[in-house]
C-alpha atoms as a PDB file:
ATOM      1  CA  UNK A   1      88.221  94.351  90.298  1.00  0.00           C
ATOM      2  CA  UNK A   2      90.472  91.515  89.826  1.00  0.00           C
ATOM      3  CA  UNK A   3      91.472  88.975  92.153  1.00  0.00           C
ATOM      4  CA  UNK A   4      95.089  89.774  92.672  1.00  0.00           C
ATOM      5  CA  UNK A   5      96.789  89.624  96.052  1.00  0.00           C
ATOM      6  CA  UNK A   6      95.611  92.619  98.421  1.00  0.00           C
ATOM      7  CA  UNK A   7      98.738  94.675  99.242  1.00  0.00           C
ATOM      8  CA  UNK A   8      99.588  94.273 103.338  1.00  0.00           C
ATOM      9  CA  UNK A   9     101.082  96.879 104.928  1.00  0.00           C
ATOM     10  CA  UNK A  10     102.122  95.272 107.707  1.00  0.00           C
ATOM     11  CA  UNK A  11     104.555  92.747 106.007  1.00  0.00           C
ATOM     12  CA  UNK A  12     106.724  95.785 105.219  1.00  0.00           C
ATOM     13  CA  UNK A  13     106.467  96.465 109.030  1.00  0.00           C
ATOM     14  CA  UNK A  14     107.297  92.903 110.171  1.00  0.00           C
ATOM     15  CA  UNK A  15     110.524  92.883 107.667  1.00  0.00           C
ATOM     16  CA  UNK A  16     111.673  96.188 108.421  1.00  0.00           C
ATOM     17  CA  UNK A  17     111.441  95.255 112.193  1.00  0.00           C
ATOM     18  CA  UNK A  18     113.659  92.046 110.957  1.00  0.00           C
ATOM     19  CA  UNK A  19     116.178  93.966 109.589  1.00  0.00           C
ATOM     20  CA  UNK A  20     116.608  97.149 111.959  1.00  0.00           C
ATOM     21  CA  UNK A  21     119.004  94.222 114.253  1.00  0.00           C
ATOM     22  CA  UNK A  22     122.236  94.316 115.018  1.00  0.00           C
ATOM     23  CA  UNK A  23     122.186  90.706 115.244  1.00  0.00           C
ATOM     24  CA  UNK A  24     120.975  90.255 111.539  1.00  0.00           C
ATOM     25  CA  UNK A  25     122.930  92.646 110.144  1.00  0.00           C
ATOM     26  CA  UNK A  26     126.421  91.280 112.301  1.00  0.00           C
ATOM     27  CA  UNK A  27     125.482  87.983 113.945  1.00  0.00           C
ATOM     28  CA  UNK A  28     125.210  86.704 117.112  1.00  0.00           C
ATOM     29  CA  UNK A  29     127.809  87.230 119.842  1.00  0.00           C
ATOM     30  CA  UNK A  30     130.382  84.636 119.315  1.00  0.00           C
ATOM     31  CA  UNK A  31     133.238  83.752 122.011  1.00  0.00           C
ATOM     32  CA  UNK A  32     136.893  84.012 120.257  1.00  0.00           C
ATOM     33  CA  UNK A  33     140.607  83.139 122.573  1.00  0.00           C
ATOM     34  CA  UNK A  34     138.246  82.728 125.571  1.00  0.00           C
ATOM     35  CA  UNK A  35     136.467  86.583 125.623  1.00  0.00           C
ATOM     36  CA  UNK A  36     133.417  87.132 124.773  1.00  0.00           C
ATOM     37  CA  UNK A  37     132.876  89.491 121.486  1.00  0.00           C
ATOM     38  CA  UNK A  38     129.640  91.528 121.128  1.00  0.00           C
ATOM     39  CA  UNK A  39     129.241  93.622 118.190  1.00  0.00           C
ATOM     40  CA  UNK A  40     127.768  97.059 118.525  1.00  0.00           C
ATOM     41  CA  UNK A  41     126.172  99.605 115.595  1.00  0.00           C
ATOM     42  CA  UNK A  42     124.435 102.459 114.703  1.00  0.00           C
ATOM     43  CA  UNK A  43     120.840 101.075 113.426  1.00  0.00           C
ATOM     44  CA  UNK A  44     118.431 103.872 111.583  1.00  0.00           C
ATOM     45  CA  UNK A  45     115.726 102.687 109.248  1.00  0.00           C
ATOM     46  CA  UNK A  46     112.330 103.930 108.474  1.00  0.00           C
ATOM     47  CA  UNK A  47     109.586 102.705 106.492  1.00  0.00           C
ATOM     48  CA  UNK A  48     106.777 103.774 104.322  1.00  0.00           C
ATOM     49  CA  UNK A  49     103.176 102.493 102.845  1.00  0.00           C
ATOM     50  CA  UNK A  50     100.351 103.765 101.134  1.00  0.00           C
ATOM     51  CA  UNK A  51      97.247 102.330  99.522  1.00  0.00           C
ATOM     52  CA  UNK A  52      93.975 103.532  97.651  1.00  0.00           C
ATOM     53  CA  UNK A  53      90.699 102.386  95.821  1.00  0.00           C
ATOM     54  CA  UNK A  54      89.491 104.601  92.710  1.00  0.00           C
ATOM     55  CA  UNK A  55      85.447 105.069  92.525  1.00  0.00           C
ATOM     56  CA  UNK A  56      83.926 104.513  88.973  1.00  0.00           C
ATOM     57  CA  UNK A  57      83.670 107.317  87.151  1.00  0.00           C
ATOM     58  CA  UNK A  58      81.728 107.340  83.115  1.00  0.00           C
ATOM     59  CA  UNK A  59      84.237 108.120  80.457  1.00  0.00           C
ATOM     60  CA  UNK A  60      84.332 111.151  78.691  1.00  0.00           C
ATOM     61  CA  UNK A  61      82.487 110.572  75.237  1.00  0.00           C
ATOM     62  CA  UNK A  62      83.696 107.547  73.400  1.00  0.00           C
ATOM     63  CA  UNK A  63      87.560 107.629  73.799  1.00  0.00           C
ATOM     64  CA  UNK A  64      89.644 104.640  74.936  1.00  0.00           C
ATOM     65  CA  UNK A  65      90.534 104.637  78.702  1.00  0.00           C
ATOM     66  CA  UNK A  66      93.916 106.561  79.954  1.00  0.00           C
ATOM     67  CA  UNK A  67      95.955 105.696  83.006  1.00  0.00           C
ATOM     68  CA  UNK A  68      95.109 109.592  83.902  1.00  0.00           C
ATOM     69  CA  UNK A  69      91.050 108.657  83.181  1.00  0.00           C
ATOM     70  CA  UNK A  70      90.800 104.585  83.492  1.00  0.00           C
ATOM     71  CA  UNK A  71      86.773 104.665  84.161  1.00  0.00           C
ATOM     72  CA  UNK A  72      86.714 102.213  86.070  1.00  0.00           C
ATOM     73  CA  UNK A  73      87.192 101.331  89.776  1.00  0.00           C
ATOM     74  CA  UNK A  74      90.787 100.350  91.035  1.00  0.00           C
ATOM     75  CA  UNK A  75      92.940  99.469  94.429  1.00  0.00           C
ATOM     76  CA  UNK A  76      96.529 100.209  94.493  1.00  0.00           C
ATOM     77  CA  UNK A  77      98.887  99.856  97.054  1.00  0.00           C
ATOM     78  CA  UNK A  78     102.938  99.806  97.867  1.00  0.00           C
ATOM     79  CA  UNK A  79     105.603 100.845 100.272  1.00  0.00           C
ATOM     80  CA  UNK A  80     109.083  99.863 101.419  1.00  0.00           C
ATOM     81  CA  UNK A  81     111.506 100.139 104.146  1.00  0.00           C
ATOM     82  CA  UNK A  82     114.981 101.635 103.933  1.00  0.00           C
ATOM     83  CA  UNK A  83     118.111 101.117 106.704  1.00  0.00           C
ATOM     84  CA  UNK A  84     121.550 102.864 107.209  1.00  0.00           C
ATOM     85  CA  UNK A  85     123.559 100.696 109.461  1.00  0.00           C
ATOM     86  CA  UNK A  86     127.458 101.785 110.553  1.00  0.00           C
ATOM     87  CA  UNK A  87     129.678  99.848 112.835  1.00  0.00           C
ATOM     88  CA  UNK A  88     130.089 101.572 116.186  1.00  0.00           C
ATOM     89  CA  UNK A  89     132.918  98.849 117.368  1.00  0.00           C
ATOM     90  CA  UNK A  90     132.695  95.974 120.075  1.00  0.00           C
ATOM     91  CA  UNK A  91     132.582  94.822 123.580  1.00  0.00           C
ATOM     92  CA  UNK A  92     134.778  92.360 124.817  1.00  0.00           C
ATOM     93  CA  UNK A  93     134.209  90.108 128.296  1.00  0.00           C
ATOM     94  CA  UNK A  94     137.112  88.507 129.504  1.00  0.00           C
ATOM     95  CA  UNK A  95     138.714  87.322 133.127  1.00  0.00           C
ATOM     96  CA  UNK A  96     139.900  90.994 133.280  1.00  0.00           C
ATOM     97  CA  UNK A  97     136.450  92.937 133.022  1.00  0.00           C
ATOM     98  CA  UNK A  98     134.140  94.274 129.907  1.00  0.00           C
ATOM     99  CA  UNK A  99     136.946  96.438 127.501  1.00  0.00           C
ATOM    100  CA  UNK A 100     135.484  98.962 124.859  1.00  0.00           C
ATOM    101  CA  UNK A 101     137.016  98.732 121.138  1.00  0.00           C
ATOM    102  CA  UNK A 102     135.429 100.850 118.819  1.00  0.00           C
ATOM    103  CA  UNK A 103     135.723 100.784 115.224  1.00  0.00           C
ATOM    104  CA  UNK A 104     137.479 102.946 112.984  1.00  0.00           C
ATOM    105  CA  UNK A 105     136.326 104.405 110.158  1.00  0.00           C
ATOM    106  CA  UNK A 106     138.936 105.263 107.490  1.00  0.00           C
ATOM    107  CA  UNK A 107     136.738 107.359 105.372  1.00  0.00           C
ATOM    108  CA  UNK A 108     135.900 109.651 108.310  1.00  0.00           C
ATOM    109  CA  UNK A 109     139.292 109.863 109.207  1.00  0.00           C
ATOM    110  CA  UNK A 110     140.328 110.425 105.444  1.00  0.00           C
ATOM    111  CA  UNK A 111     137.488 113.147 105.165  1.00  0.00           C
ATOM    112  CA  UNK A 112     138.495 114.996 108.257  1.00  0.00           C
ATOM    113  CA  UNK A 113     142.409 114.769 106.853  1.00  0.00           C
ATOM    114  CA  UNK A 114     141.077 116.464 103.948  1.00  0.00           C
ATOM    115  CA  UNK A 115     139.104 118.859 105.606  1.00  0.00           C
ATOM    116  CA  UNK A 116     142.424 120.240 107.716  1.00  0.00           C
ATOM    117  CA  UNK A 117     144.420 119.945 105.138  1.00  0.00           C
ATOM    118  CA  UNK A 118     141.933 122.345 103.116  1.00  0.00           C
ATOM    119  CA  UNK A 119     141.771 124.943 105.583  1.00  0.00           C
ATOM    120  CA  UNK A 120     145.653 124.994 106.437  1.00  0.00           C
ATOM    121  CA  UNK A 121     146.038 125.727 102.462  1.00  0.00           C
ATOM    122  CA  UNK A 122     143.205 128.343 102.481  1.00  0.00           C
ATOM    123  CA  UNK A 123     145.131 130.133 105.955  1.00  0.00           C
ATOM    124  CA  UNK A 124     148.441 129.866 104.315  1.00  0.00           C
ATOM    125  CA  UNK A 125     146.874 131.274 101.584  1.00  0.00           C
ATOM    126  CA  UNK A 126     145.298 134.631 103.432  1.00  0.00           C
ATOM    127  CA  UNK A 127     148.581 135.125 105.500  1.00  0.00           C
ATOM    128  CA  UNK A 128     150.826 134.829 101.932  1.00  0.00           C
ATOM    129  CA  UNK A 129     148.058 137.231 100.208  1.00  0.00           C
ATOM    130  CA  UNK A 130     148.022 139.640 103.313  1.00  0.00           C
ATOM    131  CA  UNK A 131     151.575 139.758 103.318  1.00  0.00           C
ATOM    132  CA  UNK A 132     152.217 140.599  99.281  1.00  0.00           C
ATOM    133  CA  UNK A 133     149.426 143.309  99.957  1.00  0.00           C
ATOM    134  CA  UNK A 134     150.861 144.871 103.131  1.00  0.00           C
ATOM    135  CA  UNK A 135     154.457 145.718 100.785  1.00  0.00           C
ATOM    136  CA  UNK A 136     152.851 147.385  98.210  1.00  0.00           C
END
Protein backbone atom coordinates (compact mmCIF):
# COMPACT_ATOMS: atom_id res chain seq x y z
CA UNK A 1 0.00 0.00 0.00
CA UNK A 2 1.17 3.44 -0.39
CA UNK A 3 1.02 6.18 1.91
CA UNK A 4 -1.43 8.46 0.24
CA UNK A 5 -4.12 10.37 2.11
CA UNK A 6 -7.01 7.93 3.41
CA UNK A 7 -10.26 9.08 1.74
CA UNK A 8 -12.83 10.62 4.68
CA UNK A 9 -16.18 10.32 4.21
CA UNK A 10 -17.24 12.56 6.49
CA UNK A 11 -15.62 15.74 4.92
CA UNK A 12 -18.13 15.30 2.09
CA UNK A 13 -20.76 15.26 4.94
CA UNK A 14 -19.44 18.35 6.79
CA UNK A 15 -19.36 20.39 3.25
CA UNK A 16 -22.52 19.25 2.02
CA UNK A 17 -24.06 20.27 5.45
CA UNK A 18 -22.17 23.80 4.61
CA UNK A 19 -23.74 24.24 1.57
CA UNK A 20 -27.47 22.89 2.01
CA UNK A 21 -27.97 26.93 3.75
CA UNK A 22 -29.93 29.41 2.73
CA UNK A 23 -27.64 31.73 4.30
CA UNK A 24 -24.58 30.53 2.16
CA UNK A 25 -26.20 30.24 -0.80
CA UNK A 26 -28.14 34.07 -0.30
CA UNK A 27 -26.51 35.75 2.70
CA UNK A 28 -27.44 36.86 5.81
CA UNK A 29 -30.59 38.90 6.48
CA UNK A 30 -29.69 42.41 5.79
CA UNK A 31 -31.99 45.55 6.84
CA UNK A 32 -32.73 47.85 3.57
CA UNK A 33 -35.19 51.56 3.90
CA UNK A 34 -35.67 50.52 7.57
CA UNK A 35 -37.47 46.72 7.01
CA UNK A 36 -35.97 43.94 7.63
CA UNK A 37 -35.33 41.51 4.42
CA UNK A 38 -35.03 37.71 4.95
CA UNK A 39 -34.48 35.61 2.05
CA UNK A 40 -36.31 32.35 1.72
CA UNK A 41 -35.54 29.05 -0.76
CA UNK A 42 -36.13 25.78 -1.70
CA UNK A 43 -32.85 23.77 -0.41
CA UNK A 44 -32.53 19.88 -1.74
CA UNK A 45 -29.14 18.24 -1.79
CA UNK A 46 -27.99 14.78 -1.21
CA UNK A 47 -24.77 13.20 -0.95
CA UNK A 48 -22.93 10.06 -1.68
CA UNK A 49 -19.59 7.95 -0.59
CA UNK A 50 -18.15 4.75 -1.03
CA UNK A 51 -14.85 3.09 -0.23
CA UNK A 52 -13.08 -0.43 -0.55
CA UNK A 53 -9.76 -2.44 0.06
CA UNK A 54 -8.83 -5.26 -2.63
CA UNK A 55 -7.23 -8.62 -0.97
CA UNK A 56 -4.05 -9.96 -2.80
CA UNK A 57 -4.71 -12.24 -5.17
CA UNK A 58 -1.44 -14.34 -7.39
CA UNK A 59 -1.48 -13.38 -11.00
CA UNK A 60 -2.48 -15.53 -13.59
CA UNK A 61 0.80 -17.09 -15.17
CA UNK A 62 3.38 -14.52 -16.06
CA UNK A 63 1.37 -11.62 -17.67
CA UNK A 64 1.75 -7.95 -16.66
CA UNK A 65 -0.91 -6.69 -14.14
CA UNK A 66 -4.44 -5.20 -15.55
CA UNK A 67 -6.60 -2.63 -13.83
CA UNK A 68 -9.36 -5.63 -14.19
CA UNK A 69 -6.50 -8.19 -12.41
CA UNK A 70 -3.87 -5.71 -10.50
CA UNK A 71 -2.53 -8.68 -8.03
CA UNK A 72 -2.02 -6.85 -5.57
CA UNK A 73 -3.87 -5.34 -2.56
CA UNK A 74 -5.57 -1.82 -2.96
CA UNK A 75 -7.98 0.90 -1.02
CA UNK A 76 -10.11 3.12 -3.01
CA UNK A 77 -12.46 5.52 -2.02
CA UNK A 78 -14.71 8.72 -3.35
CA UNK A 79 -18.03 10.43 -3.17
CA UNK A 80 -19.61 13.85 -3.60
CA UNK A 81 -22.51 15.92 -2.76
CA UNK A 82 -24.92 17.53 -5.20
CA UNK A 83 -27.63 20.64 -4.36
CA UNK A 84 -30.62 22.18 -6.31
CA UNK A 85 -31.42 25.43 -4.71
CA UNK A 86 -34.53 27.83 -6.18
CA UNK A 87 -35.60 31.09 -4.74
CA UNK A 88 -38.94 30.82 -2.97
CA UNK A 89 -39.10 34.88 -2.39
CA UNK A 90 -38.71 36.98 0.94
CA UNK A 91 -40.00 38.19 4.18
CA UNK A 92 -40.08 41.61 5.01
CA UNK A 93 -40.42 43.18 8.87
CA UNK A 94 -41.37 46.57 9.01
CA UNK A 95 -43.47 49.10 11.51
CA UNK A 96 -46.53 47.66 9.65
CA UNK A 97 -46.13 43.78 10.40
CA UNK A 98 -44.13 40.70 8.58
CA UNK A 99 -45.37 41.04 4.50
CA UNK A 100 -44.81 37.90 2.18
CA UNK A 101 -43.10 38.62 -1.40
CA UNK A 102 -42.42 35.70 -3.24
CA UNK A 103 -40.34 35.40 -6.18
CA UNK A 104 -41.22 34.98 -9.62
CA UNK A 105 -39.98 32.73 -11.83
CA UNK A 106 -40.11 33.72 -15.53
CA UNK A 107 -39.25 30.39 -16.91
CA UNK A 108 -42.17 28.75 -15.07
CA UNK A 109 -44.35 31.30 -16.11
CA UNK A 110 -42.93 31.13 -19.78
CA UNK A 111 -43.31 27.20 -19.64
CA UNK A 112 -46.84 27.26 -18.41
CA UNK A 113 -47.59 30.12 -21.35
CA UNK A 114 -46.38 27.57 -23.62
CA UNK A 115 -48.09 24.81 -22.26
CA UNK A 116 -51.75 26.75 -22.76
CA UNK A 117 -50.89 28.03 -25.65
CA UNK A 118 -50.17 24.31 -26.93
CA UNK A 119 -53.31 22.90 -25.90
CA UNK A 120 -55.58 25.91 -27.15
CA UNK A 121 -53.85 25.11 -30.74
CA UNK A 122 -54.34 21.31 -30.33
CA UNK A 123 -58.48 22.14 -29.23
CA UNK A 124 -58.78 24.54 -32.04
CA UNK A 125 -57.38 22.03 -33.95
CA UNK A 126 -60.03 18.98 -33.00
CA UNK A 127 -63.05 21.45 -33.18
CA UNK A 128 -61.71 22.77 -36.97
CA UNK A 129 -61.04 18.88 -37.88
CA UNK A 130 -64.49 17.79 -36.34
CA UNK A 131 -66.15 20.38 -38.12
CA UNK A 132 -64.58 19.69 -41.92
CA UNK A 133 -65.54 15.96 -41.06
CA UNK A 134 -69.13 16.53 -39.86
CA UNK A 135 -69.88 18.31 -43.79
CA UNK A 136 -68.73 15.63 -45.66
Amino acid sequence: MTDSPRFDPTAIVRAASETLSVRRVFGEAYERDGALVIPVAKVMGGTGSGGGVGAHRPQREATTPTPQDPGSEGEGGGGGFGIRVRPVGVYIVDERGTHWRPALDMNRVILGGQVVGAIAVSVIGAVYALRVLRRR
